[in-house]
Protein backbone atom coordinates (compact mmCIF):
# COMPACT_ATOMS: atom_id res chain seq x y z
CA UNK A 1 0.00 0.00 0.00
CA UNK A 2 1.44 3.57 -0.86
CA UNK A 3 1.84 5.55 2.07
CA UNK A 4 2.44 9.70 3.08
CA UNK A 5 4.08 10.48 6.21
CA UNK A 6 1.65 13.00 8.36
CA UNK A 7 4.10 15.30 10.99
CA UNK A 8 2.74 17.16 13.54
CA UNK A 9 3.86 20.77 15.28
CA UNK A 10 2.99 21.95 18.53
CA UNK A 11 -0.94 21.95 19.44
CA UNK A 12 -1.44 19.54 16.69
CA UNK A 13 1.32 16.85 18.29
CA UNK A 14 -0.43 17.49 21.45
CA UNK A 15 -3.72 16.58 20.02
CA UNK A 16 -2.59 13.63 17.62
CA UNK A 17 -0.95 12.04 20.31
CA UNK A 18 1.93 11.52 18.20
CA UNK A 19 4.54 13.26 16.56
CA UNK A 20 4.24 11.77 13.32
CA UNK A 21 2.35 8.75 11.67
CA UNK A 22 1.25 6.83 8.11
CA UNK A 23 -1.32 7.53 5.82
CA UNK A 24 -2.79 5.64 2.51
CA UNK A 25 -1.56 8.20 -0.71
CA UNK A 26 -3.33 9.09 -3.19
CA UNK A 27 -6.57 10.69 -1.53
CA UNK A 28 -7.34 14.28 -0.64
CA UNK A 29 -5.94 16.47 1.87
CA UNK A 30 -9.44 16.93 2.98
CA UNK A 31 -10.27 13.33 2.42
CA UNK A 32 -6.97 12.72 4.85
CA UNK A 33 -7.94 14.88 7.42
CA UNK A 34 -11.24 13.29 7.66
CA UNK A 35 -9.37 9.86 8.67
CA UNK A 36 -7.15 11.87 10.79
CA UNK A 37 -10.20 13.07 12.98
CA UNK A 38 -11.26 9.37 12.70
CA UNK A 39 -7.91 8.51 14.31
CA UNK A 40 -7.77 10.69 17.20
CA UNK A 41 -10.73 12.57 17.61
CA UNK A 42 -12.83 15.99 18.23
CA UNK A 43 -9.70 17.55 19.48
CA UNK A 44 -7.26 17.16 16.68
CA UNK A 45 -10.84 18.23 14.50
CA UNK A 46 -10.34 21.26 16.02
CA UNK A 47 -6.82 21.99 15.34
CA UNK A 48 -6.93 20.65 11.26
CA UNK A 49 -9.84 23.07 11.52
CA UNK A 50 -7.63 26.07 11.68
CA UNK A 51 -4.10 24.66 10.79
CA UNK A 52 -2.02 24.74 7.82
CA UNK A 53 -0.45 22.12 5.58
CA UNK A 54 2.89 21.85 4.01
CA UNK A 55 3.11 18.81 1.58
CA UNK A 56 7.19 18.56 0.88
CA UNK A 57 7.38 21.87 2.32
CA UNK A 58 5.48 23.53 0.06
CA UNK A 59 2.07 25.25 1.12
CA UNK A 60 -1.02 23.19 -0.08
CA UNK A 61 -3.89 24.93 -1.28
CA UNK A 62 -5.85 23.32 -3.19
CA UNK A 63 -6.87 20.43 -0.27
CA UNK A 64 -9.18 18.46 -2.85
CA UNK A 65 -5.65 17.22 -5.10
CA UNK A 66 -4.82 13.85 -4.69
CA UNK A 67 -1.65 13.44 -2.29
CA UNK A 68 1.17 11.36 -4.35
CA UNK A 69 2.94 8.37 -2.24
CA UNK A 70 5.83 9.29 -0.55
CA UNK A 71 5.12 12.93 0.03
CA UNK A 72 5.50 14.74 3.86
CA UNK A 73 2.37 16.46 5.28
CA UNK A 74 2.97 18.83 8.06
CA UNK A 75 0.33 19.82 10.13
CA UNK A 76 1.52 23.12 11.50
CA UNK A 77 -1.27 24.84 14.09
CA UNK A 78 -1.35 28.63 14.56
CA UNK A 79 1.28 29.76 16.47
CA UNK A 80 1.61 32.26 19.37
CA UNK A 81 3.82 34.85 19.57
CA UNK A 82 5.02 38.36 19.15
């Protein structure tokens, strides 16, 4: 099965429960996040709801593209600060 690597920053690590797990490729960034919430829950629902996404380091921003296998999908929350 192809896979993406999903990364979490701050709040979202915090609400994954992880730092960083596997995905199936070749869905939707929206379609992943749905199995995300599945995952883990109302809380992390509430972070993806607000977060953004980096997909090889590069923002994503069209979330209904198909993600290709292999590819790195940071979830990076809002941050605090000043």
């Amino acid at each position: 099965m192809q896979q993406v690597t999903v990364r979490y920053f701050a709040g979202a690590r915090a609400a994954a429960g992880v730092s960083e797990e596997s995905a199936s490729a070749g869905r939707s960034l929206d379609e992943l996040t749905a199995e995300l919430v599945q995952r883990h829950g109302e809380r992390l629902a509430a972070v993806l709801r607000v977060a953004s996404f980096l997909v090889d380091g590069t923002a994503c921003h069209d979330r209904r593209t198909p993600l290709p296998a292999g590819v790195t999908i940071d979830v990076l929350p809002p941050f605090a600060g000043g």
